[in-house]
C-alpha atoms as a PDB file:
ATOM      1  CA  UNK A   1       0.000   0.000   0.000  1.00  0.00           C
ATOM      2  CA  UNK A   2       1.373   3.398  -1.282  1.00  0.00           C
ATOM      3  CA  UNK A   3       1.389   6.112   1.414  1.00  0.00           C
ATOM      4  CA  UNK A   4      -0.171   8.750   0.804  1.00  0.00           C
ATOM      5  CA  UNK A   5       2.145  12.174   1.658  1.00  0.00           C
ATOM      6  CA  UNK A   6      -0.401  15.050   0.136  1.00  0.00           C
ATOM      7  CA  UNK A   7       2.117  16.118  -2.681  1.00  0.00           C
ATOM      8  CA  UNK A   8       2.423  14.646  -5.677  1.00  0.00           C
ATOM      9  CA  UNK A   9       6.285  14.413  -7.026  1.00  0.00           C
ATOM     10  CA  UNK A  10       7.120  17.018  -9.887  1.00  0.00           C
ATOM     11  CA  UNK A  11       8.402  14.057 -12.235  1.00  0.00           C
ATOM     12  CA  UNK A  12       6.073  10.917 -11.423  1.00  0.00           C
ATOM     13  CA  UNK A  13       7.471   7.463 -11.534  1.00  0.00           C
ATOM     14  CA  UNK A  14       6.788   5.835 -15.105  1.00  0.00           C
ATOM     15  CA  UNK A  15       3.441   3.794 -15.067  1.00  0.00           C
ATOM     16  CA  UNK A  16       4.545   1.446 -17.808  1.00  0.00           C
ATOM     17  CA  UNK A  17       7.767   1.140 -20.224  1.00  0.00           C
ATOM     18  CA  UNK A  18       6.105   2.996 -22.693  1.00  0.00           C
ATOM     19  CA  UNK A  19       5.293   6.261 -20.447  1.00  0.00           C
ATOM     20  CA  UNK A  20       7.982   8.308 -21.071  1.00  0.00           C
ATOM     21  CA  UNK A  21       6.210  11.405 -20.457  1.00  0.00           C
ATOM     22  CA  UNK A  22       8.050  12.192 -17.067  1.00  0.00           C
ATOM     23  CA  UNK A  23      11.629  11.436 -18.364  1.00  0.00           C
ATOM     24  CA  UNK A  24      10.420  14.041 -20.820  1.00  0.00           C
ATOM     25  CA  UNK A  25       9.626  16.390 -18.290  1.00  0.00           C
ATOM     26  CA  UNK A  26      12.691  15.711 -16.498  1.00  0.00           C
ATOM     27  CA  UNK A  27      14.629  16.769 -19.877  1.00  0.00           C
ATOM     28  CA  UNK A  28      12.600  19.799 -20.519  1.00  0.00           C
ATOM     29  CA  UNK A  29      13.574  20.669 -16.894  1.00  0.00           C
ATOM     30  CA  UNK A  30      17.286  20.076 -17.900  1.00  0.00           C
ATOM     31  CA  UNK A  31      17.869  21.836 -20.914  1.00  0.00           C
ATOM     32  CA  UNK A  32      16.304  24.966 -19.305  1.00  0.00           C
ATOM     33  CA  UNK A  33      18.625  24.997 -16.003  1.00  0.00           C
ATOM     34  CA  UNK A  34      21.197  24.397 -18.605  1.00  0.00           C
ATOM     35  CA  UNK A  35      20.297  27.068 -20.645  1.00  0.00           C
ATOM     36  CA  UNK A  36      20.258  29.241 -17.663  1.00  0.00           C
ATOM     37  CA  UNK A  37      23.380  28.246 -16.800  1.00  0.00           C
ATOM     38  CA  UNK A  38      25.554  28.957 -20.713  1.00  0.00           C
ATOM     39  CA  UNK A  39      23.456  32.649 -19.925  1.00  0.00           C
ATOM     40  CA  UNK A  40      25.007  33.232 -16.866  1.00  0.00           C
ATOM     41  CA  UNK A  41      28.156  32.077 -18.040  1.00  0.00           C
ATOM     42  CA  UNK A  42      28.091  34.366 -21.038  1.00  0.00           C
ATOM     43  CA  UNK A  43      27.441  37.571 -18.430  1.00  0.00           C
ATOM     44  CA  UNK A  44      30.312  35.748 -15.935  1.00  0.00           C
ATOM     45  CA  UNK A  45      32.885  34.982 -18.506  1.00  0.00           C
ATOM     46  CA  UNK A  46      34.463  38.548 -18.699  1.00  0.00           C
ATOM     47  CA  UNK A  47      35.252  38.835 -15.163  1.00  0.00           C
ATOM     48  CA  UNK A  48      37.394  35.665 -15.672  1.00  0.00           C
ATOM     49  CA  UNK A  49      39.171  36.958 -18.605  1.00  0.00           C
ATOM     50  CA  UNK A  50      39.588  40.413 -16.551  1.00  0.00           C
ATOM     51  CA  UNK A  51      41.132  38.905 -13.857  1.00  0.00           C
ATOM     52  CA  UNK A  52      43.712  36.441 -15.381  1.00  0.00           C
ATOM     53  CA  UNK A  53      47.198  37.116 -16.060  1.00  0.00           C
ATOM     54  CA  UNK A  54      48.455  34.674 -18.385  1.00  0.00           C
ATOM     55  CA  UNK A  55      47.862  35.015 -21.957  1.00  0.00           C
ATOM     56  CA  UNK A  56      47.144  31.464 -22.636  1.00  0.00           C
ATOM     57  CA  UNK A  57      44.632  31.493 -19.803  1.00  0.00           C
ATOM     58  CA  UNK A  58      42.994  34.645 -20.939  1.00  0.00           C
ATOM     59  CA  UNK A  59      43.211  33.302 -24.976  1.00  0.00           C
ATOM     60  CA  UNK A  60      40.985  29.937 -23.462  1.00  0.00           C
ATOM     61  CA  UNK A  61      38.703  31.630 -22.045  1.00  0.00           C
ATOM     62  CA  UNK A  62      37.679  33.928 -24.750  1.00  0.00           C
ATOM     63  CA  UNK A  63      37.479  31.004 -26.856  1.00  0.00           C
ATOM     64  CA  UNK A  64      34.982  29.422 -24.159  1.00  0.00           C
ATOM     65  CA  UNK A  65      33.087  32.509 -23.855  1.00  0.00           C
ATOM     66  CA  UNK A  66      32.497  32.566 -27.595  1.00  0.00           C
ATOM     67  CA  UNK A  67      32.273  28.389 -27.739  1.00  0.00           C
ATOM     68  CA  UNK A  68      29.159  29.174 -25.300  1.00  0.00           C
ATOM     69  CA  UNK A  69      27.656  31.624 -27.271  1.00  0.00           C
ATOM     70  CA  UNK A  70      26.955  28.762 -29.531  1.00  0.00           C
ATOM     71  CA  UNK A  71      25.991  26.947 -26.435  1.00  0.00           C
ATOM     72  CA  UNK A  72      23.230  29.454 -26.030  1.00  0.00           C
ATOM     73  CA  UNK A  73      22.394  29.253 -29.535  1.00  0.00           C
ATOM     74  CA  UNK A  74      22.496  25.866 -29.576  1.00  0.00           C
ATOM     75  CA  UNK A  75      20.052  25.705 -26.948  1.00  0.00           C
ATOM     76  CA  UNK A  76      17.705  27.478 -28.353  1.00  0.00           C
ATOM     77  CA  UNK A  77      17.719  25.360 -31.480  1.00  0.00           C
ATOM     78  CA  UNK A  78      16.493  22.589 -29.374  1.00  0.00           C
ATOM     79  CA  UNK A  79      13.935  24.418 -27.792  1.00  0.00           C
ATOM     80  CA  UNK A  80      12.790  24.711 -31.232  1.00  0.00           C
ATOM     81  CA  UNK A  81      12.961  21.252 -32.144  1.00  0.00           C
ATOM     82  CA  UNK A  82      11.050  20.397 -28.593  1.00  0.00           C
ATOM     83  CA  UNK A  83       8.229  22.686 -30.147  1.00  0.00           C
ATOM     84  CA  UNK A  84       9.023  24.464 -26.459  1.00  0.00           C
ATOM     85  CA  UNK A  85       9.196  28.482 -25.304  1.00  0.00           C
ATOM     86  CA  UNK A  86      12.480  29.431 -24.707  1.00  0.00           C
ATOM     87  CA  UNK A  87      12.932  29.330 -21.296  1.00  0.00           C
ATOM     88  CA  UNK A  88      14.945  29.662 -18.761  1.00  0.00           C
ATOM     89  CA  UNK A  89      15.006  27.661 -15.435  1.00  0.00           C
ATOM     90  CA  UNK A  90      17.664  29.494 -12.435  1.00  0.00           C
ATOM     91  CA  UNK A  91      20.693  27.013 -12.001  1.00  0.00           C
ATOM     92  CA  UNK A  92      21.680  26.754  -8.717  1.00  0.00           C
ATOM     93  CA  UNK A  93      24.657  25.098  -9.045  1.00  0.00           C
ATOM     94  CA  UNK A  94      25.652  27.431 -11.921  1.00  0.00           C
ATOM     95  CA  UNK A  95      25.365  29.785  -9.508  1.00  0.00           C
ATOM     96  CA  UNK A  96      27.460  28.804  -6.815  1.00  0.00           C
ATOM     97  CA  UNK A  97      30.272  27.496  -8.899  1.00  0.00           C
ATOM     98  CA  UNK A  98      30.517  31.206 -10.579  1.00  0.00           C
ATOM     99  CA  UNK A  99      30.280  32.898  -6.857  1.00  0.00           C
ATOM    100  CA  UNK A 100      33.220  30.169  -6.069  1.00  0.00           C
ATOM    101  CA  UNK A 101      35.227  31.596  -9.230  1.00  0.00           C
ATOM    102  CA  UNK A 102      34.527  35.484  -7.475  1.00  0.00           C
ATOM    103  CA  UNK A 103      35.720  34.682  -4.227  1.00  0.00           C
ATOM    104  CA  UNK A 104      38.997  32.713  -5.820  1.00  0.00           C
ATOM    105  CA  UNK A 105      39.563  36.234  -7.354  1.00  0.00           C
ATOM    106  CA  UNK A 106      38.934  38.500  -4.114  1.00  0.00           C
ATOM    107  CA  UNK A 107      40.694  36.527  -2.081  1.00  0.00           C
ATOM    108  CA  UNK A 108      43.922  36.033  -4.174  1.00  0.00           C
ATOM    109  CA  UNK A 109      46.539  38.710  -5.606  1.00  0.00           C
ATOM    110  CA  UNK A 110      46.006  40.301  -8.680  1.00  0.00           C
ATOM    111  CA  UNK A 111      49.494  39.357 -11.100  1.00  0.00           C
ATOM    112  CA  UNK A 112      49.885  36.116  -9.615  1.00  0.00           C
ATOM    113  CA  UNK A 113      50.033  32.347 -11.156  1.00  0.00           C
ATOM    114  CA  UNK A 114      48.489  31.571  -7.729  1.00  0.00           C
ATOM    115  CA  UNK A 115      45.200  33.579  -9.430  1.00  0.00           C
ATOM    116  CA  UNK A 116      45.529  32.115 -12.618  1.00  0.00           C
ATOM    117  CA  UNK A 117      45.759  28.671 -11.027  1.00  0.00           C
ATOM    118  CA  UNK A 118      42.756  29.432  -8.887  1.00  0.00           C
ATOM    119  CA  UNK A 119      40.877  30.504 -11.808  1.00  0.00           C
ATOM    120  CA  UNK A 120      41.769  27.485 -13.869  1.00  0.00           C
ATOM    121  CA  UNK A 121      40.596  25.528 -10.951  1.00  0.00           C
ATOM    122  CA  UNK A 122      37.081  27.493 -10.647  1.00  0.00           C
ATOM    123  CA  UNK A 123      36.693  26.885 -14.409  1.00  0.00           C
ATOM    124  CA  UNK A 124      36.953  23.325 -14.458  1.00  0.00           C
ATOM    125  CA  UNK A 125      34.552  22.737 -11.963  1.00  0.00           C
ATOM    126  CA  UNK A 126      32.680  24.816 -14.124  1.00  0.00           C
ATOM    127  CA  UNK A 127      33.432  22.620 -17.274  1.00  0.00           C
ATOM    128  CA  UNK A 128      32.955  19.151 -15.137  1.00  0.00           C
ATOM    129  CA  UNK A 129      29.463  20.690 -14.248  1.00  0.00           C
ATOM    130  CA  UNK A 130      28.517  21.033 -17.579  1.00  0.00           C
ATOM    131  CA  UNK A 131      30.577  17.742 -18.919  1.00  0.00           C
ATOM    132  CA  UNK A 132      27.505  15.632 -16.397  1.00  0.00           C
ATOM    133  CA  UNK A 133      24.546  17.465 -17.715  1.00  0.00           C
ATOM    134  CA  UNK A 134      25.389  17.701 -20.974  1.00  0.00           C
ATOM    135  CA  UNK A 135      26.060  13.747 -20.988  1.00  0.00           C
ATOM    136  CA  UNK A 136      22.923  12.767 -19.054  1.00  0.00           C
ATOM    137  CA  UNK A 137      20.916  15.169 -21.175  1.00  0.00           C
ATOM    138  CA  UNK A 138      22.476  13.793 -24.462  1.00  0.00           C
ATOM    139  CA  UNK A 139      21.824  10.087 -22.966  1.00  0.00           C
ATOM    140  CA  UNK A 140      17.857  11.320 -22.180  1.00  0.00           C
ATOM    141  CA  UNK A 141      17.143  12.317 -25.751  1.00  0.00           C
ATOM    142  CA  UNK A 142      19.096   9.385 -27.792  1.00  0.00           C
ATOM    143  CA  UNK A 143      17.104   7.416 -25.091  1.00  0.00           C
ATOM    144  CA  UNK A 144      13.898   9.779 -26.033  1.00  0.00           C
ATOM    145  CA  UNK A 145      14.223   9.361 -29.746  1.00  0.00           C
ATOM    146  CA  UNK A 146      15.193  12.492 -29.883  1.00  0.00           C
ATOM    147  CA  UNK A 147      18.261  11.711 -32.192  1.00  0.00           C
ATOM    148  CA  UNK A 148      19.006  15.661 -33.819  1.00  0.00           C
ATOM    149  CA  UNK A 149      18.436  16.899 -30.173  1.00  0.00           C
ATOM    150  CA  UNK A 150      21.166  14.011 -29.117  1.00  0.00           C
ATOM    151  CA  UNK A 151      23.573  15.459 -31.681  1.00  0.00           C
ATOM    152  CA  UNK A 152      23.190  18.934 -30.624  1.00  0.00           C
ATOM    153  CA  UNK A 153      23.620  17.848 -27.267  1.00  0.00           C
ATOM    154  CA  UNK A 154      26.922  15.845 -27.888  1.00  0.00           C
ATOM    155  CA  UNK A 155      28.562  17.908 -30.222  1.00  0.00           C
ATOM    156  CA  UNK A 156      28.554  20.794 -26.998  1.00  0.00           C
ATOM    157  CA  UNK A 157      29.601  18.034 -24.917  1.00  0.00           C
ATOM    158  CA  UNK A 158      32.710  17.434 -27.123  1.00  0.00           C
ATOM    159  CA  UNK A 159      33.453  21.186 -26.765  1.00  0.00           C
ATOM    160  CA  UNK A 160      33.137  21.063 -23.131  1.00  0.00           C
ATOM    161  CA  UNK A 161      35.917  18.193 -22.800  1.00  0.00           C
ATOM    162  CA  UNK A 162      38.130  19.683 -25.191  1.00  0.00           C
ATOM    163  CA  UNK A 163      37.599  23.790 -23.363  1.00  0.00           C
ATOM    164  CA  UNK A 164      38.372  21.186 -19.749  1.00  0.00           C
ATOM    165  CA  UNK A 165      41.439  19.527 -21.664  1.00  0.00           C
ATOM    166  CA  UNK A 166      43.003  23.057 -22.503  1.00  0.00           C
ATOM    167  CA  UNK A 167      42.468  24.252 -19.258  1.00  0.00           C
ATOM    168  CA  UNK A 168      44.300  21.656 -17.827  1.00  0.00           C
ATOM    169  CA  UNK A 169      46.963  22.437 -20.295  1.00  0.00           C
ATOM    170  CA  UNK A 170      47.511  25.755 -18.887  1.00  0.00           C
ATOM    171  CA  UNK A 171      48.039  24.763 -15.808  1.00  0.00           C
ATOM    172  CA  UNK A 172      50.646  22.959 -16.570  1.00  0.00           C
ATOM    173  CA  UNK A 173      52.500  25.829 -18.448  1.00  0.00           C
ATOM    174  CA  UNK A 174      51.716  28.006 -15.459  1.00  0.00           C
ATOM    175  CA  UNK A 175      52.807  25.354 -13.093  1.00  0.00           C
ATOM    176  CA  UNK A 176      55.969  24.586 -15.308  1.00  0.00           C
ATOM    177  CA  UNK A 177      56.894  28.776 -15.947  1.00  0.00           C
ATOM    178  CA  UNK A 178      56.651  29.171 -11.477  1.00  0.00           C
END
């Protein structure tokens, strides 16, 4: 016998294999926190660059901003091919991972590979936050049928590993140059 709690969940358990109307749901929900996040990102961005030192650090990070400018875009071609209103859904974690990358800059000293570091550091967690959703939201729609969605999806996946890869190989220049 089910309990009975008075709320219903937002994303109800699947009656049968062929409901898939809440996995859809939980998608939907998805690509708009993700979309909320790339926006923020595209308004956050700048400070990053501002704040760097090294040239190679500042060069990968303009490249990212612009890479997720086509996130955006991106985005809102699969809104489009979800027959869905652009929306956007506030991204918590996007959020705090972007207040993290502040405080790394307040707290350290302007010039300084220990910065540049601490930046690199604040990005990636950025980039490994947006590696997971962008693979489970890839994995949702190629398990949805949605198979152009799925490409969309994984081809800004594959830009997310590669922006994480080149992050890590400025760090190691940094790291190397100290």
């Amino acid at each position: 016998m089910k309990k009975e709690t008075g709320t219903e969940p937002k994303f109800n358990a699947l009656e049968t294999p062929e409901d898939d109307n809440a996995i859809l749901e939980l998608f939907k929900d998805g690509i708009m926190d993700i979309y909320w996040a790339e926006n923020h990102l595209v308004k956050n961005l700048p400070k990053m660059i501002a704040a760097a030192t090294s040239k190679d650090l500042k060069k990968a990070i303009e490249n990212h901003l612009e890479e997720t400018k086509t996130h955006v875009a991106r985005l809102e071609d699969i809104f489009g091919l979800l027959n869905e209103k652009v929306l956007a859904k506030k991204c918590d974690a996007m959020e705090g991972l972007t207040k993290e990358g502040e405080g790394i800059i307040e707290s350290t000293e302007a010039g300084t590979d220990a910065r540049d570091i601490g930046i690199i550091l604040a990005s990636q967690k950025v980039e490994h936050y947006e590696i997971a959703t962008y693979g489970g939201l890839a994995a949702l729609a190629t398990h949805l049928g949605l198979v152009d969605v799925a490409g969309l999806l994984n081809n800004t996946l594959t830009e997310e590993n590669t922006a994480d890869k080149k992050l890590t190989d400025v760090t190691k220049t940094i790291i190397k140059k100290a």
